[in-house]
Every structure is written in C-alpha cells, then in structure tokens.
C-alpha atoms as a PDB file:
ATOM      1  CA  UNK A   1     -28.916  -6.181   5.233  1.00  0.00           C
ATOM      2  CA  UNK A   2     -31.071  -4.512   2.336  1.00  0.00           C
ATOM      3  CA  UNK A   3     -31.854  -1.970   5.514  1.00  0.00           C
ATOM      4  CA  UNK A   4     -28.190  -1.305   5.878  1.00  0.00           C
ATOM      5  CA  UNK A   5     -27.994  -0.871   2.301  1.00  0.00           C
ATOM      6  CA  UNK A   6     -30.853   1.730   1.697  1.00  0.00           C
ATOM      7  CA  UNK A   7     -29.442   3.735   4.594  1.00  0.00           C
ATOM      8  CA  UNK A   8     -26.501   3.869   3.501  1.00  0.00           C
ATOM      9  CA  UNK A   9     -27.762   5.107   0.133  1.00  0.00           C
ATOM     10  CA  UNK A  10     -29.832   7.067   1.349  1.00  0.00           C
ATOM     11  CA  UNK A  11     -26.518   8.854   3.176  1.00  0.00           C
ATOM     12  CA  UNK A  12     -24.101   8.820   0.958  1.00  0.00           C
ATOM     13  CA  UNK A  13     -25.764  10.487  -1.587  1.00  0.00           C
ATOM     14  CA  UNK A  14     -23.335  13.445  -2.304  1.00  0.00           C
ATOM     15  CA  UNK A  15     -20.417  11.220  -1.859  1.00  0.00           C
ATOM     16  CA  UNK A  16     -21.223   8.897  -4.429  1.00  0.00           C
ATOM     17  CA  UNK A  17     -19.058   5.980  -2.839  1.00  0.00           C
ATOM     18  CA  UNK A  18     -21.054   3.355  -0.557  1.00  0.00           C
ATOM     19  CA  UNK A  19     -23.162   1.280  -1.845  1.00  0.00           C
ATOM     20  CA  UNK A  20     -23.155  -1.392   0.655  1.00  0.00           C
ATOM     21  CA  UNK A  21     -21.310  -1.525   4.282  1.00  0.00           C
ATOM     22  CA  UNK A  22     -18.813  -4.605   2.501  1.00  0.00           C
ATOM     23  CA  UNK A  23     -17.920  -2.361   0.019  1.00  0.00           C
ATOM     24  CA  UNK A  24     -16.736   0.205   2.708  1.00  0.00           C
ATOM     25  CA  UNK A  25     -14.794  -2.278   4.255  1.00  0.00           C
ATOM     26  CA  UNK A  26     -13.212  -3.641   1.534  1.00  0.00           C
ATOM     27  CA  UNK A  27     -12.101  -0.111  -0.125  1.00  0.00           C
ATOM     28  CA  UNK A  28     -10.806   1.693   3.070  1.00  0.00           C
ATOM     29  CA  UNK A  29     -10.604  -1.047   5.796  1.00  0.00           C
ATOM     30  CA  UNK A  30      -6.309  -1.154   4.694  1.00  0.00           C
ATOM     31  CA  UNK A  31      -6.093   2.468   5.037  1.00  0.00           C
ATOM     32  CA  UNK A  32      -8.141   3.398   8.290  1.00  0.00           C
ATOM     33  CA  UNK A  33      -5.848   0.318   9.838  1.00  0.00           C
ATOM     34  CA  UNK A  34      -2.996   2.498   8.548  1.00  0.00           C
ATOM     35  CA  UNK A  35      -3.625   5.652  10.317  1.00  0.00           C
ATOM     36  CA  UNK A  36      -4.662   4.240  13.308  1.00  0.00           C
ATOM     37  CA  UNK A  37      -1.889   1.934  14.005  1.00  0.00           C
ATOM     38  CA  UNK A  38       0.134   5.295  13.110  1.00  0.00           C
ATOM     39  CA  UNK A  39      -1.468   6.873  16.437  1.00  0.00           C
ATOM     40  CA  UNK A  40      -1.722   4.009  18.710  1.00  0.00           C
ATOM     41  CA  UNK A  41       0.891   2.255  19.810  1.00  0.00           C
ATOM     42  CA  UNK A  42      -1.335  -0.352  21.722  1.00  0.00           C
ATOM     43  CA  UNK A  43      -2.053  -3.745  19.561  1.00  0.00           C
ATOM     44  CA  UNK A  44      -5.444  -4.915  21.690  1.00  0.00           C
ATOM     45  CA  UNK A  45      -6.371  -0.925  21.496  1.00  0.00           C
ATOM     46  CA  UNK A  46      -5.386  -0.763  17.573  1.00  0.00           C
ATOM     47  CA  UNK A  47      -7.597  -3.849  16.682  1.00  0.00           C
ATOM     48  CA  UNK A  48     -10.453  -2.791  20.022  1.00  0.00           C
ATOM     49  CA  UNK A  49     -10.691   0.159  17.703  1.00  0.00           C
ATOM     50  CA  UNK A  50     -10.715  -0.985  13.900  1.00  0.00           C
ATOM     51  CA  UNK A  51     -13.053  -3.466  15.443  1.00  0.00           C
ATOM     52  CA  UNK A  52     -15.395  -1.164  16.935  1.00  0.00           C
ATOM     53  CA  UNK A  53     -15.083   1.462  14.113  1.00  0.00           C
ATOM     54  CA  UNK A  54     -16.104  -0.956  11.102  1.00  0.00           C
ATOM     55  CA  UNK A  55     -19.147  -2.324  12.960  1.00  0.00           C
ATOM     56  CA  UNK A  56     -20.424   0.945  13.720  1.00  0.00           C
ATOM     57  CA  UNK A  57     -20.173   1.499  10.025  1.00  0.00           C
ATOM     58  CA  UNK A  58     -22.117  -1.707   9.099  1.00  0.00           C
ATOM     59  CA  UNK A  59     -24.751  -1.134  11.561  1.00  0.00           C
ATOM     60  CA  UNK A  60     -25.684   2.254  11.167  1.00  0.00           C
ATOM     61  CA  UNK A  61     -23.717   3.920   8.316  1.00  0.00           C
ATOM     62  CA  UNK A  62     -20.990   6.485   8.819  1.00  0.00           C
ATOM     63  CA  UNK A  63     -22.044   9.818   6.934  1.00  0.00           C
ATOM     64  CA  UNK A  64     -24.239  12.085   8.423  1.00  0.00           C
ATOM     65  CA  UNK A  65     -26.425  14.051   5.765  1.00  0.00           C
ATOM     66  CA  UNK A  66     -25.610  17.890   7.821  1.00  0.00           C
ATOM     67  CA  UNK A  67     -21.994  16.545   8.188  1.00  0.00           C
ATOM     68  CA  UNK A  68     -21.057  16.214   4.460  1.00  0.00           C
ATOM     69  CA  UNK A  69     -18.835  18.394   3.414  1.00  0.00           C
ATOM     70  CA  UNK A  70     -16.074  19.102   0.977  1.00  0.00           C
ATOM     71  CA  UNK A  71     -13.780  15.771   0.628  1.00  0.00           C
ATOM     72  CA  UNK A  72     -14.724  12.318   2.020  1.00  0.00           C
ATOM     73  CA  UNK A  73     -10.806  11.434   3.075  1.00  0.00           C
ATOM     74  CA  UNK A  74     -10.462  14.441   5.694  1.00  0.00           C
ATOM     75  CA  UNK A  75     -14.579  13.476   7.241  1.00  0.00           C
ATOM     76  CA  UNK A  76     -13.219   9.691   7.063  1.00  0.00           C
ATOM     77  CA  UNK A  77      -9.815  10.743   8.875  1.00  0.00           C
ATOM     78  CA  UNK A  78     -11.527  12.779  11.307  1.00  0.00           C
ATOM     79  CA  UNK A  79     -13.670  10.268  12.192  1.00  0.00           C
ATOM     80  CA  UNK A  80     -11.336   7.247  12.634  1.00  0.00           C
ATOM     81  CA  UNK A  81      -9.348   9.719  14.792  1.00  0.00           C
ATOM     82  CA  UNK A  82     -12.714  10.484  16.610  1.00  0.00           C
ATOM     83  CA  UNK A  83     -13.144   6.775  17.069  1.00  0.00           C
ATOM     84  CA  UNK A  84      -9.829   6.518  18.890  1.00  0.00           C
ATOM     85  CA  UNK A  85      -9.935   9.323  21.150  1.00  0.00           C
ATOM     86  CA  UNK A  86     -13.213   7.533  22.591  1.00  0.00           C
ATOM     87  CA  UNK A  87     -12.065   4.396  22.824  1.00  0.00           C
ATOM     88  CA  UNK A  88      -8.963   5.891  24.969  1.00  0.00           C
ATOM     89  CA  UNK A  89     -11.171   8.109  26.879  1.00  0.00           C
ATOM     90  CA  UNK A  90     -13.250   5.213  27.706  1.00  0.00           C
ATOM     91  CA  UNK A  91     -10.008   3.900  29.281  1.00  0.00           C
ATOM     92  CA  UNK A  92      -8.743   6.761  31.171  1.00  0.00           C
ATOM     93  CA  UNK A  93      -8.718   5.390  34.013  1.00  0.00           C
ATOM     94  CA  UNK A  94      -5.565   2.922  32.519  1.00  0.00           C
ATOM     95  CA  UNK A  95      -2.455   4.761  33.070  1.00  0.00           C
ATOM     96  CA  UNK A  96      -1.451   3.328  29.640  1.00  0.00           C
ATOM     97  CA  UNK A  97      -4.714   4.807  28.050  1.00  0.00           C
ATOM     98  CA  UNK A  98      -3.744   7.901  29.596  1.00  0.00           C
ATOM     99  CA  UNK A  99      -0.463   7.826  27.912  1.00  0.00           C
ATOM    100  CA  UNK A 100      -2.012   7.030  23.923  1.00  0.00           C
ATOM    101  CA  UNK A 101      -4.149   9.717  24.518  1.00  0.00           C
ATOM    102  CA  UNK A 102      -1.361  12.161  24.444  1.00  0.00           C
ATOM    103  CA  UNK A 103       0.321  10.876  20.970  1.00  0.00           C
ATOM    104  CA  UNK A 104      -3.515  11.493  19.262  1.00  0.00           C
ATOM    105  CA  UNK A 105      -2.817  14.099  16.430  1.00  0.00           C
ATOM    106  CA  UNK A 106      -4.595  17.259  16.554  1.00  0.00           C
ATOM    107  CA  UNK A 107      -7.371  17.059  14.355  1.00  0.00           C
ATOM    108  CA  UNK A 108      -5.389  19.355  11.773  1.00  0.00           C
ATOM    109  CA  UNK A 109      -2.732  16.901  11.189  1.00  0.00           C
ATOM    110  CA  UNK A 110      -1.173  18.236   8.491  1.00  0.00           C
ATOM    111  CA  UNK A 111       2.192  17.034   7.613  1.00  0.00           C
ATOM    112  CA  UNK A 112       2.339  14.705  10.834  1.00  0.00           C
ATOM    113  CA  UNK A 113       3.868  10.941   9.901  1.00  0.00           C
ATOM    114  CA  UNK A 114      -0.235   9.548  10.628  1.00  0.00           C
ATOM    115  CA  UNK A 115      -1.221  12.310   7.946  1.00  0.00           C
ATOM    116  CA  UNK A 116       1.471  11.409   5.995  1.00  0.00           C
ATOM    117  CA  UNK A 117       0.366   7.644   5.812  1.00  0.00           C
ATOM    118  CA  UNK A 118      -2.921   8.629   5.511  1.00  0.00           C
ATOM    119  CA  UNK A 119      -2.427  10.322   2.608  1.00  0.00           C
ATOM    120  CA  UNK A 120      -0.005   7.608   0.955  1.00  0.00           C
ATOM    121  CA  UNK A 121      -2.547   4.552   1.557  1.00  0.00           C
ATOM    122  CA  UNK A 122      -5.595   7.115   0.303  1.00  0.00           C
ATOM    123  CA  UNK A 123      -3.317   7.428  -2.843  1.00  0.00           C
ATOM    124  CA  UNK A 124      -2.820   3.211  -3.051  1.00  0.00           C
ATOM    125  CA  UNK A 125      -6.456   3.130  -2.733  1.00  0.00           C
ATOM    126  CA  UNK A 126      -7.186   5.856  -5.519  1.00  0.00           C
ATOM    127  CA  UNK A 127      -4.820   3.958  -7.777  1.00  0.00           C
ATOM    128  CA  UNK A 128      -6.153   0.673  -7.356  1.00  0.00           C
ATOM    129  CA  UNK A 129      -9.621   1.348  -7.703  1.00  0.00           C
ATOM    130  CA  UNK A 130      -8.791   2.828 -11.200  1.00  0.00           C
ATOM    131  CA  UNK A 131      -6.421  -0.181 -11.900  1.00  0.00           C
ATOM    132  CA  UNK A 132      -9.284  -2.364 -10.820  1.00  0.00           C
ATOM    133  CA  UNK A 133     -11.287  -0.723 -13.410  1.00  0.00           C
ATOM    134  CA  UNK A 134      -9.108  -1.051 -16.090  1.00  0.00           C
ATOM    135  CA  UNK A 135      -9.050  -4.867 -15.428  1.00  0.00           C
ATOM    136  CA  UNK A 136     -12.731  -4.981 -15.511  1.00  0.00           C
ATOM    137  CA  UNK A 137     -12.731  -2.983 -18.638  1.00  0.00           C
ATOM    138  CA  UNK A 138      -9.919  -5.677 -20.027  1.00  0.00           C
ATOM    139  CA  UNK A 139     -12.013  -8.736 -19.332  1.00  0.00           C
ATOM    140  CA  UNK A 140     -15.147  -7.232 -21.120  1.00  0.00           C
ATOM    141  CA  UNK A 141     -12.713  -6.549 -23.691  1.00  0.00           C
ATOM    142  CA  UNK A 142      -9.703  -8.245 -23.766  1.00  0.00           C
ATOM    143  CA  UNK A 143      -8.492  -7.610 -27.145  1.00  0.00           C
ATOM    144  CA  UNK A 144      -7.600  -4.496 -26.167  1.00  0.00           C
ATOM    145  CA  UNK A 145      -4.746  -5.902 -23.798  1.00  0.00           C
ATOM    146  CA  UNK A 146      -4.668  -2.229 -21.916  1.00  0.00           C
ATOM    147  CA  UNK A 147      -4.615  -3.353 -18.739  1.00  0.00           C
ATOM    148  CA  UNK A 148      -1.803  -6.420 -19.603  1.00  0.00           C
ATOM    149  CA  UNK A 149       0.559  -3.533 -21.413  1.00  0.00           C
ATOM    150  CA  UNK A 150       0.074  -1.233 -18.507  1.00  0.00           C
ATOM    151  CA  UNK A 151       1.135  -3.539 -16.068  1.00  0.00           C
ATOM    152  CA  UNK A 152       4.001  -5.490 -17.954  1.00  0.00           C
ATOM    153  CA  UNK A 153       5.280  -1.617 -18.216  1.00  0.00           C
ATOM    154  CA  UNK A 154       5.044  -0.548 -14.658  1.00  0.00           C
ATOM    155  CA  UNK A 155       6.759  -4.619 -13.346  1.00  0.00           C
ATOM    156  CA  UNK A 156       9.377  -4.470 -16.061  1.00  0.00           C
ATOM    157  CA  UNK A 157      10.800  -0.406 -16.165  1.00  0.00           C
ATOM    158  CA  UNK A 158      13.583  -1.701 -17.697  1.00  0.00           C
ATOM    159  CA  UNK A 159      12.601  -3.691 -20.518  1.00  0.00           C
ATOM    160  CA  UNK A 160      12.355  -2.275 -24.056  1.00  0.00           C
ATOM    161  CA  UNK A 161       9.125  -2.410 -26.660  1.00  0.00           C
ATOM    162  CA  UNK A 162      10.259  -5.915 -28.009  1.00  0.00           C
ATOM    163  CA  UNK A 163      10.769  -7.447 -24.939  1.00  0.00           C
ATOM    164  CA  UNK A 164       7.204  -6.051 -23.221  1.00  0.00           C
ATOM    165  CA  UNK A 165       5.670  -6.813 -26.692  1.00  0.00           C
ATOM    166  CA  UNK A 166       6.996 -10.084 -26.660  1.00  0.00           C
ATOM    167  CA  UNK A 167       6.052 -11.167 -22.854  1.00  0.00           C
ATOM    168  CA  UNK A 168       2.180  -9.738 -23.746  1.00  0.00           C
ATOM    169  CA  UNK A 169       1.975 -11.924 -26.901  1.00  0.00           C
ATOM    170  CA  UNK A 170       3.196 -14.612 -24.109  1.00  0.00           C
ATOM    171  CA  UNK A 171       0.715 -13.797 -21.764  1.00  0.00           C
ATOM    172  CA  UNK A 172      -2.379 -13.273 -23.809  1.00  0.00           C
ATOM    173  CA  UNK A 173      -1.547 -15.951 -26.552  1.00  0.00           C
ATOM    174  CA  UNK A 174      -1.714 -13.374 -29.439  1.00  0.00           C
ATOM    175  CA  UNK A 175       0.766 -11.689 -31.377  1.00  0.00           C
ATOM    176  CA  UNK A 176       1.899  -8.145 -30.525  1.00  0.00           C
ATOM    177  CA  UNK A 177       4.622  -6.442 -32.429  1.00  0.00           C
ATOM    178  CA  UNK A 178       6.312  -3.195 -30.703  1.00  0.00           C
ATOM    179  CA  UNK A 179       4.720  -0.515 -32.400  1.00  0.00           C
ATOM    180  CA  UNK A 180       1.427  -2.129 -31.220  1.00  0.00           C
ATOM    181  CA  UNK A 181       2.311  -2.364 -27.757  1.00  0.00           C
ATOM    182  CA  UNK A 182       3.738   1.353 -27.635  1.00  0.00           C
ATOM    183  CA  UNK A 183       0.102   2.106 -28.869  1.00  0.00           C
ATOM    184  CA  UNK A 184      -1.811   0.205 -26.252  1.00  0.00           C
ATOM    185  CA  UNK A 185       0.354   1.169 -23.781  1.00  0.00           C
ATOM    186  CA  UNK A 186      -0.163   4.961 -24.490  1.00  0.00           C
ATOM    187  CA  UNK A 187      -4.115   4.223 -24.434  1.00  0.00           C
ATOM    188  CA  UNK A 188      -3.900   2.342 -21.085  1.00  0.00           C
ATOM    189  CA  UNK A 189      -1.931   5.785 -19.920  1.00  0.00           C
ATOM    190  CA  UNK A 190      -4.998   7.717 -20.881  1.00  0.00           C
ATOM    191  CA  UNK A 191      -7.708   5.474 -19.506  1.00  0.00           C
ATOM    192  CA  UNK A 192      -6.196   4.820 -16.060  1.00  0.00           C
ATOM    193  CA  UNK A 193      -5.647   8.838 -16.055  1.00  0.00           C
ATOM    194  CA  UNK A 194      -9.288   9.188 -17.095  1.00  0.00           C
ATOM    195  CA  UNK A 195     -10.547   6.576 -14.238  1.00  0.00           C
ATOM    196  CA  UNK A 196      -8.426   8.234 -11.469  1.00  0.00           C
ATOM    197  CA  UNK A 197      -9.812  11.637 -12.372  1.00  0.00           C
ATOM    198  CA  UNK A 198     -12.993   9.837 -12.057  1.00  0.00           C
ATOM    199  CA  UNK A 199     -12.090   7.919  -8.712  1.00  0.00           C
ATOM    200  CA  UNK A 200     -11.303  11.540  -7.292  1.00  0.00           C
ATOM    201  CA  UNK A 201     -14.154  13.076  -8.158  1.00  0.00           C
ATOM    202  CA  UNK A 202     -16.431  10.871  -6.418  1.00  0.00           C
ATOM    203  CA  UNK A 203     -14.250  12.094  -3.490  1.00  0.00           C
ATOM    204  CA  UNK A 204     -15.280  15.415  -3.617  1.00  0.00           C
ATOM    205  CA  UNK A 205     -18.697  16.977  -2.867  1.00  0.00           C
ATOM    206  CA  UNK A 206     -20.154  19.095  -6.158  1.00  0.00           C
ATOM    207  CA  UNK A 207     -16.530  18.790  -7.203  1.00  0.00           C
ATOM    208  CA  UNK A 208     -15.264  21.059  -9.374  1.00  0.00           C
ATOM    209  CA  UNK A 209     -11.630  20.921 -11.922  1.00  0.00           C
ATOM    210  CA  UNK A 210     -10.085  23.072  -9.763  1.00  0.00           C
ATOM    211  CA  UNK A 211     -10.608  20.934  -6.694  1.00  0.00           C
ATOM    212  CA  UNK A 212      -9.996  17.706  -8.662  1.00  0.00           C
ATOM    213  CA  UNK A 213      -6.531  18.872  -9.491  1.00  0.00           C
ATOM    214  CA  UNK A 214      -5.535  20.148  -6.120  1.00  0.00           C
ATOM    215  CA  UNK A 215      -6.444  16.585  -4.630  1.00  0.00           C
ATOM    216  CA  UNK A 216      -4.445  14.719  -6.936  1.00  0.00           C
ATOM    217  CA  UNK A 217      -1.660  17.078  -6.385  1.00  0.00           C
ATOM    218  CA  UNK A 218      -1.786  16.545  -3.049  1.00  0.00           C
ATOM    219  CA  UNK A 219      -1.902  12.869  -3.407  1.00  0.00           C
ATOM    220  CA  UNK A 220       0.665  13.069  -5.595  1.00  0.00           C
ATOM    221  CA  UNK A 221      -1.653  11.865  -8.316  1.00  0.00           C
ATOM    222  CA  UNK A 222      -0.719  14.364 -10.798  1.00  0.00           C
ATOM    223  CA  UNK A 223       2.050  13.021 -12.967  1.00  0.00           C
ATOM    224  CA  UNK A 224       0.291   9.849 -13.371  1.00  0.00           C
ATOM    225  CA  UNK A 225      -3.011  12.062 -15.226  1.00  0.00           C
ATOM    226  CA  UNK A 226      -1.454  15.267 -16.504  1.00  0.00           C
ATOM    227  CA  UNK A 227       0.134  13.868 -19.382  1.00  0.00           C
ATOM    228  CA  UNK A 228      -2.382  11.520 -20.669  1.00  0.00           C
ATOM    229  CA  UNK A 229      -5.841  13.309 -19.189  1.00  0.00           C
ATOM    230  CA  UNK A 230      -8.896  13.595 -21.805  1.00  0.00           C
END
C-alpha cells in the first residue's frame, strides 16, 4: 500500500486531491456510480464496471502526468465514460452490449441528463467536503458552534433567530441568545464560502479567480460563496 500511495503522489501532483487510493474512493466513488448508472442501463454491466474502474484506480493510480489538464471533473468523467465503452466493447459480441453501446454519450456531453447528474453529484461532493471541514474545524473548536448554526439554519428554513438560538443552546448545552446566533451563523456563511472556494481550487490545474468562479457557476456554487467570500 505505501507503493500505491507514493504513486499516487507522485501523480497527482498538480491536482492536489489523492492522497491515498481510499480516499479516491470514498470522495468520488457516489458520483462516478452516478454517471455511469446514467449511461448503462445494465445492473451486472453498471457494477462489472464501477468494479473494474475503482480497482484500476487502487492498483495503479488514475492520472497520467502528460494527461493533466485543466479541471479534474471533465479528465475523471472522461475516463469513467472511457471505462464503459471498454467494458461494452469487450462484449460486443452480446447483442445487449451492442445495444448500451449506442446510449454512451459523446464525450462532449454537455447538457445531456448523464452530464447533468454528473455535474449535480460533483456539486454534493464539493459541498460536503467543505461541510466536512467545517465540522472538523467545529470539533477543534467547538465554542465556536459554526458548523451547529449552519446546519440548524439550512434543516429548519423556517424557524426564526429564537427558535434556532434556542435548539443550539439545546444541542451544545450552552446558552445562545439570537443576536449571537445571527452572528455565528453569518461567520459559518463565510467559512463554508471560503472552504468551497478552496475545495474548487484544488479542482483546477494552476487555477486562476477567473476559472474558480466559472466552475462554481457552473456548479451552481455561486450563490452559496458570492455573498459571504473573503
């Protein structure tokens, strides 16, 4: 495994993302399941290929250091979509296989229902990684309560500042009156905005602003940062 790990390093390093083949699997194994059950209709060939797919990654490492380029979703979704148009073609002699082959998307996808959920599980997985990151931040220091007002806001839209103030004071076993929790919240805002600009960066090769905000535009990313972004 620490042979794995160095390669993948080693590979990776102008997509600062993998450090170890379980990480990769745990970050993107939800979405690449996603898009490929969105373009095979098969169950055996859906999990043949996931299967197949993730092993290859833990074996030998997925990024090739001439192949980076530009932003790690479209080489990811490129090659998942490679991986299933080989796994078919292996097949083609199945009349069935035949038939898959012909609902593959065309490599420039663009606004096709497998881009489409592509695109919305790449934003889940943008979101949660920064939400993750806000917990962590909250259990080094939980008397901030960022990540507890944040949440309490987004699974109760309709309750007011003294009822979320009150249900955090619950939660946490400290006071919180509503001006305080209007505060926090409003910080939590900023951070998460801060760590998703962060989580998209590290998406990007050499990213630069311009690049950052196009990609959470297109992820549709942007109303969550714009207002609160450092």
């Amino acid at each position: 495994m620490d042979q794995q790990n160095t390669h993948l390093n080693q590979i990776t390093t102008r997509w600062p993302l993998i450090t170890d083949p379980a990480q990769f699997v745990l970050r993107y194994a939800t979405a690449i399941r996603c898009y490929l059950a969105a373009i095979i209709r098969d169950p055996h060939d859906l999990e043949d290929v996931i299967q197949d797919f993730l092993a290859r990654v833990i074996e030998r490492g997925l990024v090739q250091e001439n192949a980076v380029r530009g932003r790690f979703r479209d080489y990811l979704k490129v090659s998942v979509r490679n991986a299933a148009l080989s796994h078919l073609r292996r097949r083609s002699d199945n009349q069935a296989a035949d038939g898959q082959l012909e609902t593959i998307p065309a490599e420039n996808d663009a606004g096709s229902a497998a881009d489409n959920e592509w695109i919305a599980e790449w934003r889940g997985t943008m979101l949660g990684q920064a939400l993750e990151k806000l917990e962590d931040q909250e259990r080094l220091a939980p008397a901030g309560r960022l990540y507890l007002t944040l949440t309490l806001a987004r699974d109760h839209p309709e309750a007011d500042s003294v009822t979320l103030a009150e249900l955090a004071a619950k939660k946490s076993g400290r006071p919180m009156t509503p001006e305080a929790f209007r505060k926090q919240l409003s910080r939590a805002r900023t951070v998460l905005a801060n760590l998703l600009v962060d989580e998209v960066r590290r998406t990007i090769e050499n990213a630069t602003p311009e690049q950052i905000d196009e990609e959470l535009a297109e992820l549709g990313l942007q109303e969550l940062v714009r207002p609160f972004r450092e």
